[in-house]
C-alpha atoms as a PDB file:
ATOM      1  CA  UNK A   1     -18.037   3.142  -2.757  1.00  0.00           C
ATOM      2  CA  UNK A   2     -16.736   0.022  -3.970  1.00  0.00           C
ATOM      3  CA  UNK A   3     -13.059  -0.774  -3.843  1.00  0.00           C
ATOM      4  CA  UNK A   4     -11.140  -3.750  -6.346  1.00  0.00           C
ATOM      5  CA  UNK A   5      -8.585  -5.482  -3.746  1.00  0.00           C
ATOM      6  CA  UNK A   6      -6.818  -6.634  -6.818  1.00  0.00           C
ATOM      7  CA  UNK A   7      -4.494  -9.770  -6.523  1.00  0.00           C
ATOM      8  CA  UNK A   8      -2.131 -12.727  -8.402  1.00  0.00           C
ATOM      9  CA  UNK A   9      -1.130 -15.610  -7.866  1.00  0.00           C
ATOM     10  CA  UNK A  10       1.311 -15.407  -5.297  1.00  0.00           C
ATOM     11  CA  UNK A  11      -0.416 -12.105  -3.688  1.00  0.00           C
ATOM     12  CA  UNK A  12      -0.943 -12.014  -0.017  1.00  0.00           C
ATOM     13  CA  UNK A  13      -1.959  -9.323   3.020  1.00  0.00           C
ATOM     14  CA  UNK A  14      -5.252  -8.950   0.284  1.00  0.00           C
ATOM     15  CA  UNK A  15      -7.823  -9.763   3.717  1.00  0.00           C
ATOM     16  CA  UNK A  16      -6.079  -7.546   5.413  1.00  0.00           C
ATOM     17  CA  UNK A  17      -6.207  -4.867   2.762  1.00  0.00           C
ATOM     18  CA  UNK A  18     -10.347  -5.836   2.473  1.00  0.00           C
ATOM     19  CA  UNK A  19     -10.588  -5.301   6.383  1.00  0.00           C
ATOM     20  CA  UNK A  20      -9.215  -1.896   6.129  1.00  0.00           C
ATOM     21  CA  UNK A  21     -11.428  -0.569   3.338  1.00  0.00           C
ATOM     22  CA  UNK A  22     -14.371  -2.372   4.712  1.00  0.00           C
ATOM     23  CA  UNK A  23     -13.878  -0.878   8.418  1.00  0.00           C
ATOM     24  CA  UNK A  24     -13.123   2.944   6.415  1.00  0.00           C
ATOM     25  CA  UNK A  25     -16.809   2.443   4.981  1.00  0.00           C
ATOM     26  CA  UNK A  26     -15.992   0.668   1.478  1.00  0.00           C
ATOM     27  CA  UNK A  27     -17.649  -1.935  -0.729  1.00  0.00           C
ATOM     28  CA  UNK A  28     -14.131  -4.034  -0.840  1.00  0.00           C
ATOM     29  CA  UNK A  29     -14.322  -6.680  -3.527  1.00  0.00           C
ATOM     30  CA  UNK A  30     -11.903  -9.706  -4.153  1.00  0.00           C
ATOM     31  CA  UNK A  31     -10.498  -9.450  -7.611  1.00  0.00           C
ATOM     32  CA  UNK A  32      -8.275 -11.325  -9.293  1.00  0.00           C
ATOM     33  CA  UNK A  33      -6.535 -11.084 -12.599  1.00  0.00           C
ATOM     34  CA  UNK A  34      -8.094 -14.166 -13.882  1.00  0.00           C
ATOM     35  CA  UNK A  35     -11.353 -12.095 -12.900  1.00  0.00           C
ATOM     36  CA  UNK A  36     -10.550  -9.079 -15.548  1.00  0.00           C
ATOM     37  CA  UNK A  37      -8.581 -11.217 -18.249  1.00  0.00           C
ATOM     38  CA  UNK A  38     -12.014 -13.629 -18.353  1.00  0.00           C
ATOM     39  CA  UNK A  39     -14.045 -10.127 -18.100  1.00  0.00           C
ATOM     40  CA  UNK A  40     -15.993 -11.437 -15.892  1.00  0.00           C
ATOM     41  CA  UNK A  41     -15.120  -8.064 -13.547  1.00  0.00           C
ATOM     42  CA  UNK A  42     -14.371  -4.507 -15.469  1.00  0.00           C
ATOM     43  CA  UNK A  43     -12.682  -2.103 -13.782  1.00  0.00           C
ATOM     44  CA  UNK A  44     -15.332   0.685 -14.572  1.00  0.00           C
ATOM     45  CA  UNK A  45     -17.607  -0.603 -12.164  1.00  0.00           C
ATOM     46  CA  UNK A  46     -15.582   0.325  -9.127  1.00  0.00           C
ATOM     47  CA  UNK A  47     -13.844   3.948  -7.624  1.00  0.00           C
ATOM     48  CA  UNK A  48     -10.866   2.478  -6.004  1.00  0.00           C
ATOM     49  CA  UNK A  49      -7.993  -0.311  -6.961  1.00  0.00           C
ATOM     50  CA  UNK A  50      -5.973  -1.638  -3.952  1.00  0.00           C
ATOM     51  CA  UNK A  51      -3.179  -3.551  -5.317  1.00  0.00           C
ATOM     52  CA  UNK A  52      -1.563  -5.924  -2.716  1.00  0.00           C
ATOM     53  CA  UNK A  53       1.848  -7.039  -1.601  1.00  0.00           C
ATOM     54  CA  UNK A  54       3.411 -10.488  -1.907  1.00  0.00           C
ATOM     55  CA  UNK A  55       5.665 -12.374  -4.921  1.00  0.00           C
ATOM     56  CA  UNK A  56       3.632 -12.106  -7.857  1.00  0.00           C
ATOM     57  CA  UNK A  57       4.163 -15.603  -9.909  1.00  0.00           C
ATOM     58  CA  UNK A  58       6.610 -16.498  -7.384  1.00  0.00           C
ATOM     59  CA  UNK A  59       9.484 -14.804  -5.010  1.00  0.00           C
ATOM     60  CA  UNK A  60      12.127 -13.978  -7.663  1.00  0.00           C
ATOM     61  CA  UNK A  61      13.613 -11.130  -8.115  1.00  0.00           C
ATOM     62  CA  UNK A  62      11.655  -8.182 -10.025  1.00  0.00           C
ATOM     63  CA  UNK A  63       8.776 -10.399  -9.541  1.00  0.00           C
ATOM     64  CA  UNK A  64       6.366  -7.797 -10.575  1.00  0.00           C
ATOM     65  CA  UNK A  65       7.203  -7.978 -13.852  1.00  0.00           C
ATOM     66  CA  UNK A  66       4.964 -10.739 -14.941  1.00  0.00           C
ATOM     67  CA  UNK A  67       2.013  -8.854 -13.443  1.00  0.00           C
ATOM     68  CA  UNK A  68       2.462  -5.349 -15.004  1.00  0.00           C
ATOM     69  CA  UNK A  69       3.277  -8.029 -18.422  1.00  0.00           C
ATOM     70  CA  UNK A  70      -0.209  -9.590 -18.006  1.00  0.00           C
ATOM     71  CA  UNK A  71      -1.717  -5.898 -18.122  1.00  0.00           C
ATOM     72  CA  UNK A  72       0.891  -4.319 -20.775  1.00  0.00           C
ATOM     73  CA  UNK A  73       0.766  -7.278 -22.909  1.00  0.00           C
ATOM     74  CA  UNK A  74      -2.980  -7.435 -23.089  1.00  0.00           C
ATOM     75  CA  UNK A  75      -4.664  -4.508 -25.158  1.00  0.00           C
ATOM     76  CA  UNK A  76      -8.253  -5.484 -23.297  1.00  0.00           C
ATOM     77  CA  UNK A  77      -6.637  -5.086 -19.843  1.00  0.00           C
ATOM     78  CA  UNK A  78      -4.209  -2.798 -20.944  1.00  0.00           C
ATOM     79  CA  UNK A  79      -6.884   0.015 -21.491  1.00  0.00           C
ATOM     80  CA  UNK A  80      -9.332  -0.926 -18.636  1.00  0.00           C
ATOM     81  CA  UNK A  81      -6.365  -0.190 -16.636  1.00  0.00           C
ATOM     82  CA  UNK A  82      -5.461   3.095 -18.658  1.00  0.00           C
ATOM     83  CA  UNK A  83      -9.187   4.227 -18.535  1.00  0.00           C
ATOM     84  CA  UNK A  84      -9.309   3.912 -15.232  1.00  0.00           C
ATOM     85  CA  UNK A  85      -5.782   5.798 -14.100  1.00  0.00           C
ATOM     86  CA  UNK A  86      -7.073   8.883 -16.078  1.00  0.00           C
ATOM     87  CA  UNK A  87     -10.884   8.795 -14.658  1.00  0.00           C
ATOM     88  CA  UNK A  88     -11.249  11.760 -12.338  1.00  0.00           C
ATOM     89  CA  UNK A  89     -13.459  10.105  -9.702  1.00  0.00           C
ATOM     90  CA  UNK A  90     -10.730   7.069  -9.194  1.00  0.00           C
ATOM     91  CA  UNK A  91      -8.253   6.844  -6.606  1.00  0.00           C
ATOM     92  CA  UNK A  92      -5.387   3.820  -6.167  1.00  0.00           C
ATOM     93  CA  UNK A  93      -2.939   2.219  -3.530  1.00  0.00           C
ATOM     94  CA  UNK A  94      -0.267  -0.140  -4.386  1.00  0.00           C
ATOM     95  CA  UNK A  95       1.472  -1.563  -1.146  1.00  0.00           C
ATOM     96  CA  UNK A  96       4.757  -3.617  -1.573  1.00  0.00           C
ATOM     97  CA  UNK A  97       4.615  -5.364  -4.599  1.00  0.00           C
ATOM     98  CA  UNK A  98       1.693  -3.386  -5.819  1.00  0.00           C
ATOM     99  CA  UNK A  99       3.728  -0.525  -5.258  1.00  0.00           C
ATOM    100  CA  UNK A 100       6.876  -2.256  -7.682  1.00  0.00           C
ATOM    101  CA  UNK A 101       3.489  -3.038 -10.074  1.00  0.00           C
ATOM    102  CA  UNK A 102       2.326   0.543 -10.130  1.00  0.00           C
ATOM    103  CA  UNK A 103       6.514   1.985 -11.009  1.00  0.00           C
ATOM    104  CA  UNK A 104       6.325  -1.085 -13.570  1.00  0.00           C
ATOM    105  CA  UNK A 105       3.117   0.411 -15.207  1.00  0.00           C
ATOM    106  CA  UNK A 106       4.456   3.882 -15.040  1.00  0.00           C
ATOM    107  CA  UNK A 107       1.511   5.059 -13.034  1.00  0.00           C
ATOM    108  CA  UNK A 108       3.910   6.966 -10.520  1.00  0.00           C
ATOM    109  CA  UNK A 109       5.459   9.410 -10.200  1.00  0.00           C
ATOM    110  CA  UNK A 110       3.895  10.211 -13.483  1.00  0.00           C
ATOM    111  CA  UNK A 111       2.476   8.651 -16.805  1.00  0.00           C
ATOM    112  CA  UNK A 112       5.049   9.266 -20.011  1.00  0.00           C
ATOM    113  CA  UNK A 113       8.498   8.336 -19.104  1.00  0.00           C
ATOM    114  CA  UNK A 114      11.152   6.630 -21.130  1.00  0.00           C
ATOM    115  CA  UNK A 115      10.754   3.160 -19.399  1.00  0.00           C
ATOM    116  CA  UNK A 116      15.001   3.366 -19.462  1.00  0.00           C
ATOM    117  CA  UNK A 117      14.700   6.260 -16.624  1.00  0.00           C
ATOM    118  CA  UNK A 118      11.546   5.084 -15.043  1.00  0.00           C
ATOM    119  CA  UNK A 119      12.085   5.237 -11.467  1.00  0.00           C
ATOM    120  CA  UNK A 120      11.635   1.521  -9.804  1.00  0.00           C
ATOM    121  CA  UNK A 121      12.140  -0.140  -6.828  1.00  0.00           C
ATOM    122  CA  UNK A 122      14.795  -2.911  -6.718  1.00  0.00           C
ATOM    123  CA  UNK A 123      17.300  -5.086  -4.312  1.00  0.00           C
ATOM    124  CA  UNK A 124      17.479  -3.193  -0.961  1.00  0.00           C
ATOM    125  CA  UNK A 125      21.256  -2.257   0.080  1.00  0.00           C
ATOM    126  CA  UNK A 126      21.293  -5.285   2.264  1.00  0.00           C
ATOM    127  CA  UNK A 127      20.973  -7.553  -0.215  1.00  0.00           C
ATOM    128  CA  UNK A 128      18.392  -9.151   2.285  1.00  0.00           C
ATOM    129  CA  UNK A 129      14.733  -9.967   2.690  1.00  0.00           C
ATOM    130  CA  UNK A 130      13.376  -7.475   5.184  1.00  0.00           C
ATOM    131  CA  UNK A 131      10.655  -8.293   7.238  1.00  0.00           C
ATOM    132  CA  UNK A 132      10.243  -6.081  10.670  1.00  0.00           C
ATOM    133  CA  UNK A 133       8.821  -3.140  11.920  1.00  0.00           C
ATOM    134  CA  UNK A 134      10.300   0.794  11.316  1.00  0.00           C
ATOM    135  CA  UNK A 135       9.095   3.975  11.747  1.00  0.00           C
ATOM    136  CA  UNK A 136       7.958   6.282   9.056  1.00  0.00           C
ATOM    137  CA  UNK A 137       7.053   9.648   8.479  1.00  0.00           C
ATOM    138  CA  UNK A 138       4.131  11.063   6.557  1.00  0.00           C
ATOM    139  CA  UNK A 139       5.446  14.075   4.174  1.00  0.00           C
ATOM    140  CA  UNK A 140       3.380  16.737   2.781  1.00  0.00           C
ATOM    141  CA  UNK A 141       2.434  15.755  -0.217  1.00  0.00           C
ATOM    142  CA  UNK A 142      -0.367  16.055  -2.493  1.00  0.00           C
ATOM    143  CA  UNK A 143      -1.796  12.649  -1.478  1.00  0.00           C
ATOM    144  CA  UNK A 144      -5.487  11.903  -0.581  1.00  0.00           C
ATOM    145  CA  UNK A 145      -4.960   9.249   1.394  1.00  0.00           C
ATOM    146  CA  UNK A 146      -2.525  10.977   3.822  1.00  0.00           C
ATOM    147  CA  UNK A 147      -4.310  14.604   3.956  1.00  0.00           C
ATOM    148  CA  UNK A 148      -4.139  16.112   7.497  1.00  0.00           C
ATOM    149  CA  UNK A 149      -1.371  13.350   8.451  1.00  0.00           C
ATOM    150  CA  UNK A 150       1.381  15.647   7.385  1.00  0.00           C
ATOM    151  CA  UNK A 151       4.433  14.884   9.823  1.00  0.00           C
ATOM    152  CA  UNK A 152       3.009  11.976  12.142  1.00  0.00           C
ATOM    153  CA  UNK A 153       5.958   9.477  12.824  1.00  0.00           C
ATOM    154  CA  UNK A 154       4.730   6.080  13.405  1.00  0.00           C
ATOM    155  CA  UNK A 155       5.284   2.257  13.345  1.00  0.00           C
ATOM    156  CA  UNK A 156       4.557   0.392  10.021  1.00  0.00           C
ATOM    157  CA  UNK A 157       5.222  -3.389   8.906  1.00  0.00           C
ATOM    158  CA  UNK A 158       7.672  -3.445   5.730  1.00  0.00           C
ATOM    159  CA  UNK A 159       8.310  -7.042   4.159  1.00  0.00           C
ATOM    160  CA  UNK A 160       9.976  -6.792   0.982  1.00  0.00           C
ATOM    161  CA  UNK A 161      13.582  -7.041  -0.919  1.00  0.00           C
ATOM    162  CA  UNK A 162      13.392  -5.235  -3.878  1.00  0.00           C
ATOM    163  CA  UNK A 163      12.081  -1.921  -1.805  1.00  0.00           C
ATOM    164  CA  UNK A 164      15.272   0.763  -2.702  1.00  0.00           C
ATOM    165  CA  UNK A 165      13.792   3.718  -4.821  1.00  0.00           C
ATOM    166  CA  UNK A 166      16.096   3.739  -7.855  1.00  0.00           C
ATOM    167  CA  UNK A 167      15.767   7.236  -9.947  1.00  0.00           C
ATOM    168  CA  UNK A 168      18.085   6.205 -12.875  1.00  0.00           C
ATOM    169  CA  UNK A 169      17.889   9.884 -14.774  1.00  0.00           C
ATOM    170  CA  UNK A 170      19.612  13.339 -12.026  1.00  0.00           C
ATOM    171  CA  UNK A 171      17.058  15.715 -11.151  1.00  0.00           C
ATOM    172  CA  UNK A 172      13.772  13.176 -11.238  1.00  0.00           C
ATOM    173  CA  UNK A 173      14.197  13.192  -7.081  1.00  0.00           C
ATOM    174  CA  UNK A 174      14.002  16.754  -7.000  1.00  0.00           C
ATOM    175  CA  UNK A 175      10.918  17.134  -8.883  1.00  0.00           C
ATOM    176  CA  UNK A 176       9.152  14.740  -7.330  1.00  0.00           C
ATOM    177  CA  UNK A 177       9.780  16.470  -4.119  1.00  0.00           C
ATOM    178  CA  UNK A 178       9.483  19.680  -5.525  1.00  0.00           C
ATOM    179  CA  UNK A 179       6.176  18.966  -6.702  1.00  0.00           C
ATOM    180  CA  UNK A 180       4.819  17.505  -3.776  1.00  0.00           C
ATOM    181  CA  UNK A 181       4.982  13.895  -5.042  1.00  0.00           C
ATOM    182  CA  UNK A 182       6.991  12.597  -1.886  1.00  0.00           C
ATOM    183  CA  UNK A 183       4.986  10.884   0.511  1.00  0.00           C
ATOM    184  CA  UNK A 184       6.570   9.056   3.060  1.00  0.00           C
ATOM    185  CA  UNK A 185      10.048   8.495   4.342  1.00  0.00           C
ATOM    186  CA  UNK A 186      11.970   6.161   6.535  1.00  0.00           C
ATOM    187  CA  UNK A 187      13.116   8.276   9.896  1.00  0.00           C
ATOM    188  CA  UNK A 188      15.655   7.031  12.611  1.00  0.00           C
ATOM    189  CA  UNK A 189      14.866   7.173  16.508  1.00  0.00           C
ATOM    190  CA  UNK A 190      15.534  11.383  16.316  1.00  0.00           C
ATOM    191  CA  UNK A 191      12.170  11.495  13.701  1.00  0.00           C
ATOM    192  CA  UNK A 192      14.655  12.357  10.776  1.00  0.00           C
ATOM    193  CA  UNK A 193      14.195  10.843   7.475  1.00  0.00           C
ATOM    194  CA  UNK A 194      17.438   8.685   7.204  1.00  0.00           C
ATOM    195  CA  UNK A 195      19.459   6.335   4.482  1.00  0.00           C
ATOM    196  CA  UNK A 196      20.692   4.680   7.402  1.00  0.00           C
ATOM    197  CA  UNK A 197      20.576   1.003   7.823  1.00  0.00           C
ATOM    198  CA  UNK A 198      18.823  -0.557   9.710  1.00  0.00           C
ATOM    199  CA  UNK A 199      16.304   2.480  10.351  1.00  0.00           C
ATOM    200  CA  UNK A 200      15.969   2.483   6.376  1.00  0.00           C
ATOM    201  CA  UNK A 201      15.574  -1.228   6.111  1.00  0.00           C
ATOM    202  CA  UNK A 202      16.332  -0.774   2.065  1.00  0.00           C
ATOM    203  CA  UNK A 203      19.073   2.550   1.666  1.00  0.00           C
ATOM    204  CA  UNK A 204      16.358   4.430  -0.696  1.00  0.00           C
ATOM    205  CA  UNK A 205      17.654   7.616  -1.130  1.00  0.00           C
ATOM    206  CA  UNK A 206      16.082  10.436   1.429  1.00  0.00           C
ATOM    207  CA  UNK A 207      14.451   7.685   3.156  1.00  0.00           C
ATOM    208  CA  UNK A 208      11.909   7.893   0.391  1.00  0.00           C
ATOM    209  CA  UNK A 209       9.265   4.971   0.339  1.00  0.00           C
ATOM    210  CA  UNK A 210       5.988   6.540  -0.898  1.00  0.00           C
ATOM    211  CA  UNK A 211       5.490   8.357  -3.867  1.00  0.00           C
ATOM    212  CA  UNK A 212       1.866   9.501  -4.958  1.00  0.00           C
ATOM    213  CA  UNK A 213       0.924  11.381  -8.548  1.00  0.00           C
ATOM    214  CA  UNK A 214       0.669  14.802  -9.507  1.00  0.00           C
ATOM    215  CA  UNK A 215      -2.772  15.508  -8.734  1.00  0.00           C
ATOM    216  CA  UNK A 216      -2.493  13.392  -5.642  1.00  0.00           C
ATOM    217  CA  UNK A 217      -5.088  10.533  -6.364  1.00  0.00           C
ATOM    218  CA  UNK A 218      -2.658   7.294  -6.946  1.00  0.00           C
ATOM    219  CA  UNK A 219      -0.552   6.175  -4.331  1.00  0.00           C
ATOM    220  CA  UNK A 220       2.505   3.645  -3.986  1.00  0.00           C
ATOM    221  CA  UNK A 221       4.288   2.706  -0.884  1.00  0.00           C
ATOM    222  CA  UNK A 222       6.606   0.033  -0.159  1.00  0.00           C
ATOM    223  CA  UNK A 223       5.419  -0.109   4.279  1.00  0.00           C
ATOM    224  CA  UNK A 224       2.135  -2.158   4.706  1.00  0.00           C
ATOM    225  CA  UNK A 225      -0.205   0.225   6.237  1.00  0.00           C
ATOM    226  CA  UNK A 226      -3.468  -2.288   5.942  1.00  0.00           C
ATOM    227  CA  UNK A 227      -0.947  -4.603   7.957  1.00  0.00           C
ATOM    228  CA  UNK A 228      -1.090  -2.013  10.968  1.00  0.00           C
ATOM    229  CA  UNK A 229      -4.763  -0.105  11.239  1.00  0.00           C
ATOM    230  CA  UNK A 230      -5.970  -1.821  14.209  1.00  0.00           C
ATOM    231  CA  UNK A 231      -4.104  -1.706  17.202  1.00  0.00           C
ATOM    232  CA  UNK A 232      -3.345  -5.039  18.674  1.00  0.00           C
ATOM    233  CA  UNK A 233      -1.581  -5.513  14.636  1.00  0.00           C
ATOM    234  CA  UNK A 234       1.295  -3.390  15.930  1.00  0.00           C
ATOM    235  CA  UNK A 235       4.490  -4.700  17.032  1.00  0.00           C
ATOM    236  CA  UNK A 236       4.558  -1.461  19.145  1.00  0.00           C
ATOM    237  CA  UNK A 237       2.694   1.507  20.830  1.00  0.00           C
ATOM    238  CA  UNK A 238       2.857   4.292  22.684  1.00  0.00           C
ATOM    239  CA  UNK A 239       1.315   3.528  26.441  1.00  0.00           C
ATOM    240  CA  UNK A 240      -1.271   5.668  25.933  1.00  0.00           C
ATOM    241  CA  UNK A 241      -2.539   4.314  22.253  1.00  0.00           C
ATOM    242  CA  UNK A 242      -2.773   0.410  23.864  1.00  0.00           C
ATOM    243  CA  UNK A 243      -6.851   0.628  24.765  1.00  0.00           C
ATOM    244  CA  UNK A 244      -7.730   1.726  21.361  1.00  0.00           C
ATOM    245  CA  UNK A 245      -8.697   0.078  18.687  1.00  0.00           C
ATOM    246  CA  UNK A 246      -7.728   1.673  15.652  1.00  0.00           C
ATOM    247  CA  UNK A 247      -4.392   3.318  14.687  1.00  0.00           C
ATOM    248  CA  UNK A 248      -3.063   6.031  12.839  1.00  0.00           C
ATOM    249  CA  UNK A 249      -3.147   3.906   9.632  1.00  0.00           C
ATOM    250  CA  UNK A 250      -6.396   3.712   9.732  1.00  0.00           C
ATOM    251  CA  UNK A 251      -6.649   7.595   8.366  1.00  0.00           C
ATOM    252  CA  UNK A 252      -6.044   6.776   5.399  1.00  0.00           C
ATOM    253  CA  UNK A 253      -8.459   4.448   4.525  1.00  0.00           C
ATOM    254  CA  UNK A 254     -11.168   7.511   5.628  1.00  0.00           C
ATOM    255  CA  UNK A 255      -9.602   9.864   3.824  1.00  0.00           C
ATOM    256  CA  UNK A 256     -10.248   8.073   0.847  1.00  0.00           C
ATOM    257  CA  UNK A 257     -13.395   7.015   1.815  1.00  0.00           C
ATOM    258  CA  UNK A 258     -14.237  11.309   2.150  1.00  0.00           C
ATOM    259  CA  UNK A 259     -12.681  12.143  -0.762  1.00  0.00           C
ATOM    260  CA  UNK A 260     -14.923   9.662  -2.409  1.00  0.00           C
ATOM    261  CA  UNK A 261     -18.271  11.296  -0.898  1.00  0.00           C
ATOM    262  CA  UNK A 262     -16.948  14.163  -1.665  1.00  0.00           C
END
């Protein structure tokens, strides 16, 4: 299946995000906006989008903005991009500031809402740049990507500071969760999803940093899981992990790529 490992100008960790699709069995292609606003690349052609992390036009705050603008603001794009959401044979991952693109866009946690009480991710609590390892864990959720990885607690790279899951409207948090729209949380050394710096590098609320769609097939996570899929990428493992050569992370990338044969 081919895979769009879509980037901007300032993007990065887009190799990385290739590697992982390409070692889970994908077609990964390189595509950049220029690519679709030339349409010289259409988004039909392909079953996944991968949209990287990085600073988007530059490392400003909200710098997602002028991505999801160059797709909002451009009825072309703006449909591909709509067409392709709603297909039922597509699947998506947004990773850092693909993840602020996809809450921009209003792809998660669902299509529809007043753009004044659209959840989005913005400064982190410590009014820092973050850049380290934590620990997740994988919730049940509806996800394809993290199916059969229900409550595994593992390492992850996050690198971001705009990553704190604002809900600006009561009662969004618990649907989300009651629906099975949560996907993955920050935990502290105990395994327990925390709001406790530094274990929740940002102070999102339940330790929240994944959220996925109601049926499951569009994903958005702040942690940088293509960052972490091979072993020797982690800043950590267990003993008994060190002679392998994949890790957990890797999982996902399969999943997708089954769901796709599928």
């Amino acid at each position: 299946p081919k895979v769009a490992i879509l980037r901007d100008e300032g993007s990065n960790s887009d190799r990385e995000m290739s590697a992982a699709f390409y070692a889970a069995g994908f077609e990964p292609w390189d595509i950049t906006m220029t690519d679709l606003l030339s349409k010289r690349i259409n988004l039909d052609d392909f079953r996944g989008l991968a949209a990287v992390g990085g600073f988007s036009y530059a490392d400003v705050p909200e710098s997602a903005k002028g991505w999801a603008a160059t797709i909002q603001f451009n009825p072309e794009l703006r449909d591909m991009f709509l067409n392709f959401y709603e297909r039922p044979d597509t699947f998506s991952l947004g990773v850092c500031n693909g993840c602020q693109l996809f809450a921009l866009l209003g792809w998660i946690p669902w299509p529809g809402i007043d753009p004044k009480i659209q959840p989005r991710f913005i400064q982190n609590n410590s009014k820092r740049f973050e850049s380290r390892w934590v620990s997740v864990k994988i919730l049940p959720s509806k996800s394809i990507m993290l199916q059969g990885m229900e409550d595994m607690v593992f390492g992850i790279h996050v690198d971001h500071g705009e990553g704190r899951l604002n809900f600006p409207e009561n009662g969004m948090l618990e649907k989300i969760t009651d629906q099975g729209q949560a996907a993955l949380a920050y935990v502290d050394d105990k395994g327990q999803e925390t709001e406790a710096y530094p274990f929740n590098p940002n102070g999102s609320p339940m330790g929240l940093t994944g959220l996925c769609t109601p049926d499951g097939r569009h994903l958005a996570m702040m942690p940088h899981p293509e960052r972490a899929f091979l072993t020797w990428q982690a800043h950590w493992l267990p003993e008994n992990m060190k002679g392998l050569p994949a890790s957990p992370w890797l999982t996902m990338f399969q999943n997708a790529y089954k769901w796709c044969q599928n």
